[in-house]
Protein backbone atom coordinates (compact mmCIF):
# COMPACT_ATOMS: atom_id res chain seq x y z
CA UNK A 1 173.20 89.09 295.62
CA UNK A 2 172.62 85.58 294.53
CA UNK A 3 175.51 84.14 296.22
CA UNK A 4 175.27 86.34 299.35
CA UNK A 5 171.32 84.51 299.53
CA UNK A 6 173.36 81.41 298.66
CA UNK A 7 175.52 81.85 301.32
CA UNK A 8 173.77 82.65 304.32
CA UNK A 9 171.55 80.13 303.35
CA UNK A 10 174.16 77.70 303.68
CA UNK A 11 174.87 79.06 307.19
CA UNK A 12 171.57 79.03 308.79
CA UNK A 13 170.90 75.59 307.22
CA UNK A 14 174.71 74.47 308.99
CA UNK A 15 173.65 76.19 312.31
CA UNK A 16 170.01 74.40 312.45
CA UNK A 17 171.67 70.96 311.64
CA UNK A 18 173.80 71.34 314.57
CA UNK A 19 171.91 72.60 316.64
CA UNK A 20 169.74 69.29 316.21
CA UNK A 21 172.95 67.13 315.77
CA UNK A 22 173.47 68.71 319.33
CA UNK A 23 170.23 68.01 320.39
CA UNK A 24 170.01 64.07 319.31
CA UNK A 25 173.77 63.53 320.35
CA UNK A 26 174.29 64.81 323.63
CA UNK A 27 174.75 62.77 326.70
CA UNK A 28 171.55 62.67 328.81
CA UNK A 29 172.47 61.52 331.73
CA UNK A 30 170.76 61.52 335.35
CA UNK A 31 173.83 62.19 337.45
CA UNK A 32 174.45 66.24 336.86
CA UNK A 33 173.65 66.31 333.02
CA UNK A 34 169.83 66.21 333.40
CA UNK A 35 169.69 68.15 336.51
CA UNK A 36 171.23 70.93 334.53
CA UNK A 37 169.23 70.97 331.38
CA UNK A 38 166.27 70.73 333.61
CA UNK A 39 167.29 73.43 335.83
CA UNK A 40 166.54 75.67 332.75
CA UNK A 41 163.45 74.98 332.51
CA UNK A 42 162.40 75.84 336.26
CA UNK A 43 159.60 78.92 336.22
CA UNK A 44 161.01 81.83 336.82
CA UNK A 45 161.90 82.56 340.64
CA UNK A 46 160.00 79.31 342.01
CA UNK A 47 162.68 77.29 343.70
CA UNK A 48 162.51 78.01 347.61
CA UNK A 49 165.04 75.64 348.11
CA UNK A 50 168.18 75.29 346.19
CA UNK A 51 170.13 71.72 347.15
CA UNK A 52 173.92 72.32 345.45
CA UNK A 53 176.75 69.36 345.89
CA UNK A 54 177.52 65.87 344.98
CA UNK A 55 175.19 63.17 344.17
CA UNK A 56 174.60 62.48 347.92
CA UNK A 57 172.44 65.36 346.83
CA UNK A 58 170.07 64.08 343.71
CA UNK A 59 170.10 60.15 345.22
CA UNK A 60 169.28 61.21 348.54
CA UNK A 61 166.99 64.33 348.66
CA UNK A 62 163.13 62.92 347.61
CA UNK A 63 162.23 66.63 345.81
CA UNK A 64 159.01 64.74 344.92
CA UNK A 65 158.50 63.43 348.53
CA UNK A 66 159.11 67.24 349.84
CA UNK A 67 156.32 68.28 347.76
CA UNK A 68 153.90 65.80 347.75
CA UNK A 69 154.15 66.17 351.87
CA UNK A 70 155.14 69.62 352.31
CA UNK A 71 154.36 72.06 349.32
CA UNK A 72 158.02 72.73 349.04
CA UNK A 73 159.64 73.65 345.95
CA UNK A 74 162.92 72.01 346.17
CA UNK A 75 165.65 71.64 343.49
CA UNK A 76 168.64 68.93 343.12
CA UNK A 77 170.90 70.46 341.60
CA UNK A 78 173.75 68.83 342.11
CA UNK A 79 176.25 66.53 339.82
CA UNK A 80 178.15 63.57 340.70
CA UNK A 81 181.40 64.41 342.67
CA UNK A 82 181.01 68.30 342.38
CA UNK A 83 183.59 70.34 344.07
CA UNK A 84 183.70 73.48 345.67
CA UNK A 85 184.66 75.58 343.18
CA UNK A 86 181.70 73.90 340.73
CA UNK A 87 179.23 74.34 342.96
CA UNK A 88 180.15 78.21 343.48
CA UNK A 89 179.83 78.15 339.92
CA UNK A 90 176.79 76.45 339.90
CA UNK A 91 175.66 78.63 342.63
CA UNK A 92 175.97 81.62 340.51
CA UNK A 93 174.03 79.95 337.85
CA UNK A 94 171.48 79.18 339.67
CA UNK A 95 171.19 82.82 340.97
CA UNK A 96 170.40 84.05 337.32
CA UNK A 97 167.28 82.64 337.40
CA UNK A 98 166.18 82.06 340.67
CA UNK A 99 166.00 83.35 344.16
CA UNK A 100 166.18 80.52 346.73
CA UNK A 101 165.36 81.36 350.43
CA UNK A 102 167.82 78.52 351.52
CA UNK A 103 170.50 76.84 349.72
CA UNK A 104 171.86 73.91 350.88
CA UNK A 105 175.59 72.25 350.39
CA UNK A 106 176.59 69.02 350.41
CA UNK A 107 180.26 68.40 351.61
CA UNK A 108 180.65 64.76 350.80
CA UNK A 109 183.47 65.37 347.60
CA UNK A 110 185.04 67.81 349.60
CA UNK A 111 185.90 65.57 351.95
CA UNK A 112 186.61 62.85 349.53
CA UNK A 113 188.45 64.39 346.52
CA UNK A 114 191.54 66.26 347.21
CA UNK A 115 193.42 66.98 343.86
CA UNK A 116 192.64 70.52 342.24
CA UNK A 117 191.54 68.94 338.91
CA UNK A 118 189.48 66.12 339.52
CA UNK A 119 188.08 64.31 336.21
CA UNK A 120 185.83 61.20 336.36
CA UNK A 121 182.93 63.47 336.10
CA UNK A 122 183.70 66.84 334.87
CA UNK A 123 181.24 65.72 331.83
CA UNK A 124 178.79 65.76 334.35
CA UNK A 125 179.52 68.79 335.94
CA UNK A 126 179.75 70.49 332.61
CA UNK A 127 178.11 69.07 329.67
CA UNK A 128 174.34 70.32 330.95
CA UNK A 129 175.06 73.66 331.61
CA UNK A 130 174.39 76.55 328.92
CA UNK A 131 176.82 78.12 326.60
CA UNK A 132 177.78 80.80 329.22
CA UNK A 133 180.64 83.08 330.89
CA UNK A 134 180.11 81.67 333.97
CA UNK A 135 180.55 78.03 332.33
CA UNK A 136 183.80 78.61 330.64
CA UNK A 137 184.84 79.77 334.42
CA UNK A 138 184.00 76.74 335.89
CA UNK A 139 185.39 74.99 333.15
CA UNK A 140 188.62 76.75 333.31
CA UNK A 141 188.61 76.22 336.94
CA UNK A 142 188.17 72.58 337.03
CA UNK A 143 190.52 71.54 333.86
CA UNK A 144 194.23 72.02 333.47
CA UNK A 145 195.28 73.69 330.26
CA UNK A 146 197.09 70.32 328.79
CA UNK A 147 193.58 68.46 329.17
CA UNK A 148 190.98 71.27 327.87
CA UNK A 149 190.94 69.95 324.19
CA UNK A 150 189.33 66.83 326.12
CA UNK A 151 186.89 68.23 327.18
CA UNK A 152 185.39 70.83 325.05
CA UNK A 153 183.56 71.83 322.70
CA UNK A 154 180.86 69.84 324.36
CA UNK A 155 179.51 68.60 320.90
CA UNK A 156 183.20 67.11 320.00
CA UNK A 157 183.30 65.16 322.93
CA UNK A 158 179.58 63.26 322.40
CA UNK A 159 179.81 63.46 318.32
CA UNK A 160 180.37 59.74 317.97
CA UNK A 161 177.43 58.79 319.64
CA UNK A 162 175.45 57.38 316.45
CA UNK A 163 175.41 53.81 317.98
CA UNK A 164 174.00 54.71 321.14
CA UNK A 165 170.87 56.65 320.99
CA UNK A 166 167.80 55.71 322.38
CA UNK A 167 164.02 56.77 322.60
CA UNK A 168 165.11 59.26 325.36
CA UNK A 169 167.62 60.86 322.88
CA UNK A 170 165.04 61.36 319.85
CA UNK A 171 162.42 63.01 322.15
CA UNK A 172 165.31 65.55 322.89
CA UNK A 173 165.60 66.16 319.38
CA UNK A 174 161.73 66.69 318.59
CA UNK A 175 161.51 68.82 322.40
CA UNK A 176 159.01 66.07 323.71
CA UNK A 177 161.00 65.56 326.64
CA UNK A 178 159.29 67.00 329.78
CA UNK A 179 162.74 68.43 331.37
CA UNK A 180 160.08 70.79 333.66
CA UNK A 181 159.11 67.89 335.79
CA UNK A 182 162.31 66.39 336.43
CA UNK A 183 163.38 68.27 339.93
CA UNK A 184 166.65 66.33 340.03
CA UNK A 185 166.33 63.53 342.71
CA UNK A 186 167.58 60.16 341.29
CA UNK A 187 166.30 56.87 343.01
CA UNK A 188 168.49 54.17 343.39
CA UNK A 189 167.19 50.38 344.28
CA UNK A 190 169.84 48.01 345.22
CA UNK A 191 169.41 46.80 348.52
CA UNK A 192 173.36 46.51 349.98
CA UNK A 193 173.62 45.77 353.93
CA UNK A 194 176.72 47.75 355.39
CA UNK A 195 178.68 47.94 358.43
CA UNK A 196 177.14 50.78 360.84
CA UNK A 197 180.86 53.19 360.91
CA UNK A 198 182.34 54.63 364.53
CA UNK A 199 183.13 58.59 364.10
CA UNK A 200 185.56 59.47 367.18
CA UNK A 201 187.41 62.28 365.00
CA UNK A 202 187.68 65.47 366.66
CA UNK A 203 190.53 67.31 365.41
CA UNK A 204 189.57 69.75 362.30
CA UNK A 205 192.11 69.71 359.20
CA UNK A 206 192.39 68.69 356.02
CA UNK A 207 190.22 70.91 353.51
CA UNK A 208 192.29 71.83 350.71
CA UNK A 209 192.94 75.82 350.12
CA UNK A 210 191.20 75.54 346.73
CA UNK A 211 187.70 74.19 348.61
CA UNK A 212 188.21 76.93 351.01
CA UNK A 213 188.82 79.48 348.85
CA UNK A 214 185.62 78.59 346.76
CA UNK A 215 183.40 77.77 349.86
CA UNK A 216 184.04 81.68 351.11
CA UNK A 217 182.92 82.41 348.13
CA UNK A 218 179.83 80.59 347.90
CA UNK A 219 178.83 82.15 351.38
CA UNK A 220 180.10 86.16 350.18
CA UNK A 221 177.88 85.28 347.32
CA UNK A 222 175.14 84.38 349.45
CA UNK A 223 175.03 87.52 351.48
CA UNK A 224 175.26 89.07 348.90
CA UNK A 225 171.69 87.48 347.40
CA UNK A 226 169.82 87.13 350.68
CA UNK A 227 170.08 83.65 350.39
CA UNK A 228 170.42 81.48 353.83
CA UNK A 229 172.79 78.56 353.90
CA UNK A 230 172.38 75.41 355.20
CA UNK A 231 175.45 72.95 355.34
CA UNK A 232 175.11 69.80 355.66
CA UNK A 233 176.63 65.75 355.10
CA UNK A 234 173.94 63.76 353.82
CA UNK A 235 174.50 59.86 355.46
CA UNK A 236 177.32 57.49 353.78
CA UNK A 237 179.21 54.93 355.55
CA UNK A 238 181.95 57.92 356.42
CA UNK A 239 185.37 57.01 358.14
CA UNK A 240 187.20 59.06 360.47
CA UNK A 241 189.43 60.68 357.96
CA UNK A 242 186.35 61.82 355.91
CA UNK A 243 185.45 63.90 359.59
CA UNK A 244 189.03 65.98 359.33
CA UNK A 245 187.46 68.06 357.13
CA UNK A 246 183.95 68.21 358.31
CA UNK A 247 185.23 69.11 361.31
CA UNK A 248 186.64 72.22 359.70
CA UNK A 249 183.43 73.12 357.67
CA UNK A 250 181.83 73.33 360.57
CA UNK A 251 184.59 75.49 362.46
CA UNK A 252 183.87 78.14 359.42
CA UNK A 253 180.16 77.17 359.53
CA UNK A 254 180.29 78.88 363.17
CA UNK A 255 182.58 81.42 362.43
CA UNK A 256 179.99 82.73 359.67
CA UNK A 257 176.62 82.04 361.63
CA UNK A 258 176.03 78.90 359.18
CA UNK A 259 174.08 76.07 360.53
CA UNK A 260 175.66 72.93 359.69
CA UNK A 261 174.76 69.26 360.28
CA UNK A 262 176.89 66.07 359.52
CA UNK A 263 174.32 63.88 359.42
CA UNK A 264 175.94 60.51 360.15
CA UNK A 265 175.56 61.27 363.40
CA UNK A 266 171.75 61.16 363.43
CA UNK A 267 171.43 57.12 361.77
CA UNK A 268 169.02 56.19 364.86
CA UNK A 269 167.16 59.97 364.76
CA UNK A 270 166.71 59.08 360.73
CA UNK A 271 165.80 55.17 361.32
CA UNK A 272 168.39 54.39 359.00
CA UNK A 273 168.40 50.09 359.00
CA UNK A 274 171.67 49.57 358.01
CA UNK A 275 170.83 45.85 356.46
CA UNK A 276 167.94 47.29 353.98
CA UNK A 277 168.20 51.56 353.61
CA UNK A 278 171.66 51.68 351.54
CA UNK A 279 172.24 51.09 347.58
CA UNK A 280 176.18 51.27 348.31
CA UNK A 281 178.50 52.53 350.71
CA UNK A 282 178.35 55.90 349.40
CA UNK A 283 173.82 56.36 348.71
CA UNK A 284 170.99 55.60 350.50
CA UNK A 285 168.55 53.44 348.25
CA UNK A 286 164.55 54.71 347.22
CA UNK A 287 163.52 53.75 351.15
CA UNK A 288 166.90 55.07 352.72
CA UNK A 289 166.28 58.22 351.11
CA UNK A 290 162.73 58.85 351.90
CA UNK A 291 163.70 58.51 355.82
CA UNK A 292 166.42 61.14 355.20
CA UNK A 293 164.43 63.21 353.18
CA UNK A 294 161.82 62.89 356.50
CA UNK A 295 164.54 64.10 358.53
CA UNK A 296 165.90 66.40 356.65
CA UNK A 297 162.31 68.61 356.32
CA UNK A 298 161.92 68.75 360.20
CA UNK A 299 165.60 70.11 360.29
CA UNK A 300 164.66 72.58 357.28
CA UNK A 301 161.13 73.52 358.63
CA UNK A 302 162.97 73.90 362.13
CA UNK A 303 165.36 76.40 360.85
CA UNK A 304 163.79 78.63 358.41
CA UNK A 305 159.58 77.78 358.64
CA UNK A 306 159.68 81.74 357.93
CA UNK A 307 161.14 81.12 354.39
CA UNK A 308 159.52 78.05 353.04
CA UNK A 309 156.48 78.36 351.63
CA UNK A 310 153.76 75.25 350.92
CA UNK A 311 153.32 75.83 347.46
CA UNK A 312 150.35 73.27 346.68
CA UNK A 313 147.77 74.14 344.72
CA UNK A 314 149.26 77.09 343.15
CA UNK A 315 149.11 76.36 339.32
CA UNK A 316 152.05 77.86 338.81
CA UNK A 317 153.89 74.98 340.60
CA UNK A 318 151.99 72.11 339.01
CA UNK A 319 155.42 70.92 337.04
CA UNK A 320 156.07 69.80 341.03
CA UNK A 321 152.64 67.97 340.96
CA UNK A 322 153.90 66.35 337.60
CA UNK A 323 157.10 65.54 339.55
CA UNK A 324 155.68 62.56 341.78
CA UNK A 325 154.37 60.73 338.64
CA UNK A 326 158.15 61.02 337.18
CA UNK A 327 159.85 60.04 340.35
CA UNK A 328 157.20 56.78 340.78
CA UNK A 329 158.08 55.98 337.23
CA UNK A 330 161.97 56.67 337.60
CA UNK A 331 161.82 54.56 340.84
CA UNK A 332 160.37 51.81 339.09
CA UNK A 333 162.51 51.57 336.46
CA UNK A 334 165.05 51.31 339.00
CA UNK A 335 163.57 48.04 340.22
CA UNK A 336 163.34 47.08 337.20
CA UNK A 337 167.00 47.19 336.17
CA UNK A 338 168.03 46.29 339.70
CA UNK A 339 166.28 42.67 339.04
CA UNK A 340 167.32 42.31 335.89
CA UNK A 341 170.89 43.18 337.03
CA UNK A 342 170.53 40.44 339.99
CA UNK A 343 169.07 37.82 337.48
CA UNK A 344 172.49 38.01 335.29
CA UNK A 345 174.74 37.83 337.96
């Protein structure tokens, strides 16, 4: 009996070090890790709004802005070059725990990102997500057999970590963090002038049969839930090969009673100023964004003003109160880094 006490002593005391190990060591990281971890801890059944793609999503979607302006309860979660068969799997995630009136897709990787397995940010995609069945499918999905050891278990690939930790990592480990507040939106504050693009494109081609596959999917799984879809291409400096495939989202948008809305044809209706609104080629910066995000609640409130609620005042929702003081600070920080950046160069 003594060395069966002895024994699972030894285990429980080897599961709780890990389990902090885990805590202090993994990646925290505000480009799909973050938005994951804090999609956990979303009350129950609150989102009204689920935002699911790339990170045209969490850099250009103000969920602070949308509250503090409309009541909505809006969620980014998104991670950095997600595909279509991630974001079905994210989709389903998401669905565990909540029960959005409107989810909306982002199709900028789709149109971008053509191989099958695509790697630069499967971490991102991945690493906040629970221990789940529905994670080792997307996992599965998304990595080739010769590559999994790569890429999981999680804690193998973040283990060596010692040297970089930081005050953000140790409030993880003591669960000081406030993961509630963080809704997912990112600000970015470079300022880069770009070249206003020319879309003539008409023809629709080039999404891959794995996107489309996945993208039926995600709208089966939506009728399924009750869930309205709203598909749309967040504005980037896009090129005409970029519209071959929007094209054909929005060929099955109408074939499935979808609304869809490529964006980057609506610069002048968003007041996008092409010498001031963009961080890069690819995001809008903090003021870009909060023009889009301007835009894109008329276009939401236009469609489905039956669905979306204005959630202000309800104390159940006062994490999204919380979430303007966290998006101020986050923006500033921004600025902050951004000059710093600018000084070294």
């Amino acid at each position: 009996m003594k060395k069966i006490l002895t024994y699972a002593a030894f285990v429980i005391l080897f599961i709780i070090t890990m389990v902090f190990l885990d805590r202090l060591l993994s990646e925290k990281s505000i480009h799909g890790i973050n938005q994951a971890r804090s999609f956990y801890e979303q009350p129950k059944d609150s989102i009204d709004v689920l935002m699911l793609g790339s990170s045209h999503i969490h850099c250009d979607v103000n969920t602070a802005l949308l509250w503090e302006n409309y009541g909505m309860a809006t969620f980014d979660f998104s991670a950095a070059e997600q595909t279509m068969w991630q974001t079905y799997y994210y989709f389903r995630e998401a669905l565990k725990t909540q029960k959005p009136k409107v989810a909306v897709l982002d199709f900028y990787s789709v149109a971008r990102y053509k191989d099958d397995y695509q790697y630069d940010f499967l971490y991102e995609n991945l690493q906040g997500l629970r221990p789940s069945l529905n994670k080792l499918k997307l996992f599965v999905t998304s990595c080739a057999i010769g590559r999994m050891d790569d890429y999981t278990p999680d804690f193998f690939t973040y283990h060596n970590r010692y040297e970089e930790l930081t005050d953000e990592d140790f409030a993880a480990l003591f669960g000081k963090e406030d993961l509630a507040s963080f809704k997912g939106y990112t600000p970015y504050c470079a300022v880069l002038p770009q070249d206003r693009p020319v879309l003539t494109e008409t023809i629709a081609d080039d999404l891959t049969p794995k996107s489309e596959k996945y993208l039926m999917k995600i709208i089966d799984l939506a009728k399924k839930n009750d869930v309205e879809l709203f598909f749309i291409v967040a504005p980037y400096i896009a090129d005409d090969k970029d519209m071959l495939t929007y094209n054909r989202i929005s060929q099955i948008a109408d074939e499935n009673g979808i609304e869809f809305m490529n964006m980057n044809f609506n610069y002048d209706d968003i007041g996008l100023d092409f010498e001031t609104d963009f961080n890069d080629y690819s995001h809008l910066n903090y003021e870009g964004s909060c023009k889009f995000t301007e835009f894109f609640a008329a276009q939401l409130f236009e469609r489905y003003s039956d669905r979306i609620e204005d959630h202000r005042g309800d104390e159940r929702y006062s994490s999204w109160d919380e979430s303007i003081k966290v998006t101020e600070e986050m923006m500033l920080d921004a600025k902050e880094k951004n000059l710093e950046k600018n000084k070294n160069k």
